[in-house]
Protein backbone atom coordinates (compact mmCIF):
# COMPACT_ATOMS: atom_id res chain seq x y z
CA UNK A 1 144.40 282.06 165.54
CA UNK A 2 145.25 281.86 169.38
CA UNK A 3 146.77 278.48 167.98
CA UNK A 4 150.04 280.60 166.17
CA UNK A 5 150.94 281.85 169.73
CA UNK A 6 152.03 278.13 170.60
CA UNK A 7 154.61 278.67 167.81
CA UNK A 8 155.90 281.59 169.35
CA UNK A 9 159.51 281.38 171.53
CA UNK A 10 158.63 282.53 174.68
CA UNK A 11 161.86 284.93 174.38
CA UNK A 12 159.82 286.58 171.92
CA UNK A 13 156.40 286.75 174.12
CA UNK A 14 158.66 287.79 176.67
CA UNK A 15 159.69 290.74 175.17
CA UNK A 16 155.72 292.01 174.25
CA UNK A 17 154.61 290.96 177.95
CA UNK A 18 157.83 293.44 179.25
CA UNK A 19 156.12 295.80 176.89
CA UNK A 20 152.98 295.29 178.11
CA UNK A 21 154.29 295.61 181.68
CA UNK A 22 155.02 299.35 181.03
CA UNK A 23 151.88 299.73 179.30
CA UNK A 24 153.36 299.72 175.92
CA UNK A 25 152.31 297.14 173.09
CA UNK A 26 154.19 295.13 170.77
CA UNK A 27 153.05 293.34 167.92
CA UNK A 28 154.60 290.32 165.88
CA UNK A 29 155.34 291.58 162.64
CA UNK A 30 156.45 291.02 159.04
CA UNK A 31 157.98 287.55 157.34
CA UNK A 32 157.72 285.44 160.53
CA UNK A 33 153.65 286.11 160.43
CA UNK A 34 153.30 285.22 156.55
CA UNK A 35 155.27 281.95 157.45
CA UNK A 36 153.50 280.81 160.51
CA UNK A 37 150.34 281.53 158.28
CA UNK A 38 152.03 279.08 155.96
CA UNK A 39 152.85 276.19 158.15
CA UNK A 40 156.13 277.31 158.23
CA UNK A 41 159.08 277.61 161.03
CA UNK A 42 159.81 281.19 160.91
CA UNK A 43 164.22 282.03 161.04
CA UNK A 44 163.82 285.08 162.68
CA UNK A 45 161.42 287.09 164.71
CA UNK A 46 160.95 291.31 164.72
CA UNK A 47 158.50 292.88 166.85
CA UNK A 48 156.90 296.46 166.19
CA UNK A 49 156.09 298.35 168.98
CA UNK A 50 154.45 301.68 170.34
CA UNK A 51 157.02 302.71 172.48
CA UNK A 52 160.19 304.91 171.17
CA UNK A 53 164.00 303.58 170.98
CA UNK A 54 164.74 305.04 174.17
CA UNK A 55 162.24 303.68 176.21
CA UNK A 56 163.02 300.04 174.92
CA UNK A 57 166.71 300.62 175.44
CA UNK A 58 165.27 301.40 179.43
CA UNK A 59 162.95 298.49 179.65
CA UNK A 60 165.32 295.97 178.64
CA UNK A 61 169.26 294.97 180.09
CA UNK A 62 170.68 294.11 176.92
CA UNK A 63 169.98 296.72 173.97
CA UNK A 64 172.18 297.56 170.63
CA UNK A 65 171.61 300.41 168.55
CA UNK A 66 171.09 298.85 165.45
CA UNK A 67 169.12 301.35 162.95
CA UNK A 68 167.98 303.49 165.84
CA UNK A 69 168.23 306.48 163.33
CA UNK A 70 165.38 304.57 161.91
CA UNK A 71 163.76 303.43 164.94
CA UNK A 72 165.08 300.05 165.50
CA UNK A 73 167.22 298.15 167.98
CA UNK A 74 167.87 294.92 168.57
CA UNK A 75 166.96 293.24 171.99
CA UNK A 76 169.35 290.40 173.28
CA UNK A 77 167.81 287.79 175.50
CA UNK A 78 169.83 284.87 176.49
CA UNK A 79 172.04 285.58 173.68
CA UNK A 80 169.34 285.77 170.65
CA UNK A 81 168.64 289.26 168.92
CA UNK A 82 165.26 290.21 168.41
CA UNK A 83 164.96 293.39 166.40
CA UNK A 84 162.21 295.63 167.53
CA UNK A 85 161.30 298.64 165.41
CA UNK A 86 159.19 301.65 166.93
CA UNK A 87 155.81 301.60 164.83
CA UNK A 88 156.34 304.32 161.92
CA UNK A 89 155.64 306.11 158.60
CA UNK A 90 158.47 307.41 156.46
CA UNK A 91 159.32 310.45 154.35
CA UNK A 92 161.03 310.17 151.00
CA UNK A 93 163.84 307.70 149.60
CA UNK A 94 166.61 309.60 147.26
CA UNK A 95 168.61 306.96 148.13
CA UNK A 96 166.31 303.82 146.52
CA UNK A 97 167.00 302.11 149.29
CA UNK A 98 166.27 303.91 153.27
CA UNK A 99 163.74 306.31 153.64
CA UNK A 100 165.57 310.12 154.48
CA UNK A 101 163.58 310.58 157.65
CA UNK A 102 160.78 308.55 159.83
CA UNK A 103 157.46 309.63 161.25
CA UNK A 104 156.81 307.53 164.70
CA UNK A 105 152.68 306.84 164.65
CA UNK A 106 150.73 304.79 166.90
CA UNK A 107 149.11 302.98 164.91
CA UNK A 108 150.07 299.40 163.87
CA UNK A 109 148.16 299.51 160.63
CA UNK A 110 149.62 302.76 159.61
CA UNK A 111 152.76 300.90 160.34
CA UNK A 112 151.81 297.76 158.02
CA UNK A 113 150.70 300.22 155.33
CA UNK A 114 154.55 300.82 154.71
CA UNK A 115 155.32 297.48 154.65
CA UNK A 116 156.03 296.11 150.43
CA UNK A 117 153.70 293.79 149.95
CA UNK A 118 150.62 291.75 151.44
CA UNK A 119 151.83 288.81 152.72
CA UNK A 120 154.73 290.86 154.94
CA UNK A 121 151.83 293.20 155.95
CA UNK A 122 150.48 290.78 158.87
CA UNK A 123 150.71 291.61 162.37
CA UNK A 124 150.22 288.94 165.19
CA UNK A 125 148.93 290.33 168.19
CA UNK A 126 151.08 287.99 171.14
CA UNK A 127 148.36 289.22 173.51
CA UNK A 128 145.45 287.46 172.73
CA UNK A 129 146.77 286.15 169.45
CA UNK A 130 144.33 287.58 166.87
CA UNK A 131 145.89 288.56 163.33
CA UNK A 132 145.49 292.25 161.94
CA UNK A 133 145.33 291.79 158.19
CA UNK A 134 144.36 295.29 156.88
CA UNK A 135 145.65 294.05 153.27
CA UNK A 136 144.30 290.82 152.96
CA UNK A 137 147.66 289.49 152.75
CA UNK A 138 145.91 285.86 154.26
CA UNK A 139 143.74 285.63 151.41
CA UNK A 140 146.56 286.66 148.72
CA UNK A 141 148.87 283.74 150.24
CA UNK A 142 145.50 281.40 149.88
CA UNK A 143 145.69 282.50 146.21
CA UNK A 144 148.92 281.89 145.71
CA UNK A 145 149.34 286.16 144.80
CA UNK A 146 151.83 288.98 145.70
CA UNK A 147 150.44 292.02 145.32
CA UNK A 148 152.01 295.00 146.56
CA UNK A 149 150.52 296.89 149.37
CA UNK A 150 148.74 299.96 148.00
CA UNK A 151 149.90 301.23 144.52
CA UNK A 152 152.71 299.14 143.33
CA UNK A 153 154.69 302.19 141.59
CA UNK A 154 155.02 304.04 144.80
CA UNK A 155 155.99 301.02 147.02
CA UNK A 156 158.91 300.34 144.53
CA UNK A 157 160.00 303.71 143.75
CA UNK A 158 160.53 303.97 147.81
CA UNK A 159 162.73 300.99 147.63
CA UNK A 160 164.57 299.52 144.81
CA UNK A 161 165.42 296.37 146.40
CA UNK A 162 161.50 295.71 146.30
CA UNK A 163 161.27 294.23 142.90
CA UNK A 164 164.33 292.01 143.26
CA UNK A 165 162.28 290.47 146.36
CA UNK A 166 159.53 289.88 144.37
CA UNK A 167 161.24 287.69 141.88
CA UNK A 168 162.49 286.27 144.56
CA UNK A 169 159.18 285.60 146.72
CA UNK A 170 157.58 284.01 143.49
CA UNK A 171 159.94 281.45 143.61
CA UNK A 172 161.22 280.99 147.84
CA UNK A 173 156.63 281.44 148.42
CA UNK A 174 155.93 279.74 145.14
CA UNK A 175 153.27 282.34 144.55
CA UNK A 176 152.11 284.19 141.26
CA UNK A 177 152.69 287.93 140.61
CA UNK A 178 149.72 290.15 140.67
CA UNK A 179 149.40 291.49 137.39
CA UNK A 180 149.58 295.08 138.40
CA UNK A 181 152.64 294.43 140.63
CA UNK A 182 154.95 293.12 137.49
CA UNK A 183 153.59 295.85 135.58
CA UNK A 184 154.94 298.40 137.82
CA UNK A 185 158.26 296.15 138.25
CA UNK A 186 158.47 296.49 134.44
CA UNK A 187 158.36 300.22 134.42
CA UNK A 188 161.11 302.90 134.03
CA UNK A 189 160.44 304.30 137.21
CA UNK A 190 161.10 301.05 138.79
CA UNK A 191 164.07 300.22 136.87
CA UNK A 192 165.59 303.38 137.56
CA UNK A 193 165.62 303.07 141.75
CA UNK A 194 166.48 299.58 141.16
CA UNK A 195 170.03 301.06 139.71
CA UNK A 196 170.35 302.64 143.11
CA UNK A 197 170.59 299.23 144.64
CA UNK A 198 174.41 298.10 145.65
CA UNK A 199 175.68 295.01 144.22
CA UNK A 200 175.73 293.63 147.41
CA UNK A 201 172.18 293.73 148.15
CA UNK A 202 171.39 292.02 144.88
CA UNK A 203 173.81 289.27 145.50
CA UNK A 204 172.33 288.53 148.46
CA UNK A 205 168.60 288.44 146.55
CA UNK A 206 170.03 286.17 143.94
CA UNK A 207 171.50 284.31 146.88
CA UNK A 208 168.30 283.59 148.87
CA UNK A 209 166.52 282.81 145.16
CA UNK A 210 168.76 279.70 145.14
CA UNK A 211 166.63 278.04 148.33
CA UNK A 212 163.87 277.59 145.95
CA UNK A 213 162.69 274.31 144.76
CA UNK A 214 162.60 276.03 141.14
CA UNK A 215 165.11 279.18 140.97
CA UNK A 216 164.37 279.33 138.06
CA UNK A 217 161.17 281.21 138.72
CA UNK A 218 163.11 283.86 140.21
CA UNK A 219 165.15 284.68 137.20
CA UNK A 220 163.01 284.19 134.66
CA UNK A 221 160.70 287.00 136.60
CA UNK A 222 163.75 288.82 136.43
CA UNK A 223 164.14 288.03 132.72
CA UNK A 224 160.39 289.52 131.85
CA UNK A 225 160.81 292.31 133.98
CA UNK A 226 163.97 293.82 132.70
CA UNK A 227 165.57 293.22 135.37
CA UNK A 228 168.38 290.93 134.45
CA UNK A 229 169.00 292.89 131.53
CA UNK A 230 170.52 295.53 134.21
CA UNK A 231 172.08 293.46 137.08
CA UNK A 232 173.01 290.47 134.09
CA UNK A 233 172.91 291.18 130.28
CA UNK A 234 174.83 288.55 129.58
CA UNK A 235 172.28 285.63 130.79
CA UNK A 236 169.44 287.59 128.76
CA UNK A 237 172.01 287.56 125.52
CA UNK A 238 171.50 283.61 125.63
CA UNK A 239 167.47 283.55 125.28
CA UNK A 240 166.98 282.48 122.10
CA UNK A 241 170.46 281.09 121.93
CA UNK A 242 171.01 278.15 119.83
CA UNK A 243 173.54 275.62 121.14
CA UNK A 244 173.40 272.64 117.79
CA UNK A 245 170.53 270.86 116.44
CA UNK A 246 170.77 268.29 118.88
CA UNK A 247 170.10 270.64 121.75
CA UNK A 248 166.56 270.63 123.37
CA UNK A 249 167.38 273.75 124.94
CA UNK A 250 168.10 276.97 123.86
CA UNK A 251 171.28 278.62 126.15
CA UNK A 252 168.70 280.06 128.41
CA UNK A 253 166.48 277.15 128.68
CA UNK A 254 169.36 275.04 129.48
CA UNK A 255 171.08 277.40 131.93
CA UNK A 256 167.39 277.46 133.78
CA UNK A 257 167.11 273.63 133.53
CA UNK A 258 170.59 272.80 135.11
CA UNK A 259 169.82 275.65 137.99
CA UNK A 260 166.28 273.33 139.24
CA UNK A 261 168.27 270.52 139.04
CA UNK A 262 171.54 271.40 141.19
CA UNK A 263 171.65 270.61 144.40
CA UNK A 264 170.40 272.79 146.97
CA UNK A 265 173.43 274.87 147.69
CA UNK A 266 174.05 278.59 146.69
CA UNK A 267 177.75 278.06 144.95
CA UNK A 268 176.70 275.16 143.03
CA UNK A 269 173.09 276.71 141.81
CA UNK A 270 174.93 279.77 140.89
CA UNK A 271 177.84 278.13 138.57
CA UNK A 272 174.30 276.10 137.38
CA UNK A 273 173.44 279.32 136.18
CA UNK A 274 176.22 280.34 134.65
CA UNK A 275 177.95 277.23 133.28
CA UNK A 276 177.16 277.98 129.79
């Protein structure tokens, strides 16, 4: 796996070698592991580390206090921010969204236990470039799965967001839902922290959904979930829909057809969706 390192910016080696320097550790974390894994360029890069907020804020010229409440600041070299969160465990979420208080721990798996589901659950050690995979997230993303880590209900009553990514990852990963994760997506429980979620968040869900070669993945997950019939009733009025006899589609089936077939841009996916 020494191979992923050569992917790596060296800002971001940089920052674990500092880390090293002061006989701290940092670990390459989350999203940018799952799509290195996958052959893919990662957009961004966070880093999980041993050391607390304050000592990164001394070990480094250039820190902002992004979510240090939470543990994390952002490290600017030559202009790019790297986020780098203090490894952690976390205490309750009555808001759906951010857990109430943190736990720092030392341990990177205890860190990647938190984490929502396999595939983000990856950590890429920029040392000597071996992967810590305490989930089998690698083998899930061979299978074309996303399972949650641990027990589905409690990852996604910690977060409501959760579920909304996971529509989301079966289309952006092209990847099938574990059959106990949309189960739990499905339930009241679930439904009821995803009501905690701002609008904003799930605009930007929907949003992201529209990279997708098929979007339409996304929202029909959504569909068979529940969960449009929360964020959208409207679209999940039209299934079943009849437009005239000469119609292949029903309003749903036609509103999901016209979505693959737009053009890859957000605006124009989005009026796709909604045209009828």
């Amino acid at each position: 796996m020494r191979a992923l390192l050569d992917q790596v910016p060296e800002d971001v080696l940089y920052i674990a070698r500092r880390l090293l320097e002061k006989d701290k550790r940092g670990w390459i974390v989350g999203g940018c592991v799952r799509d290195l894994l996958r052959g893919k360029t990662p957009k961004d890069w966070d880093i999980a580390t041993d050391a607390r907020p304050g000592e990164v804020k001394r070990f480094f010229p250039k820190v902002i206090e992004t979510g240090i409440a939470h543990g994390t600041v952002t490290v600017l070299v030559r202009g790019t921010p790297y986020e780098v969160t203090t490894l952690r465990g976390e205490g309750a979420y009555s808001d759906g969204r951010r857990p109430d208080s943190v736990e720092f721990v030392e341990d990177i798996v205890a860190d990647l236990a938190r984490r929502d589901f396999t595939c983000n659950a990856i950590a890429l050690d920029p040392v000597d470039g071996h992967v810590i995979d305490p989930f089998d997230g690698q083998g899930d993303l061979t299978r074309g799965v996303l399972r949650a880590v641990g027990k589905a209900e409690e990852r996604f009553a910690e977060d409501g967001l959760r579920v909304l990514r996971a529509a989301r990852f079966s289309a952006t990963l092209g990847v099938e839902i574990d059959p106990d994760t949309e189960r739990a997506m499905s339930s009241a429980s679930s439904h009821d922290t995803f009501r905690k979620v701002s609008a904003e968040r799930v605009r930007d869900e929907w949003v992201k959904s529209m990279s997708a070669e098929k979007p339409s993945v996304a929202f029909d997950t959504m569909r068979r979930t529940g969960l449009l019939a929360i964020t959208c009733p409207e679209l999940v009025e039209s299934v079943g829909c009849e437009q005239n006899r000469y119609h292949a589609y029903d309003v749903w089936g036609h509103a999901m057809a016209c979505l693959d077939a737009a053009e890859p841009d957000p605006v124009l996916r989005i009026s796709a969706l909604l045209h009828d």
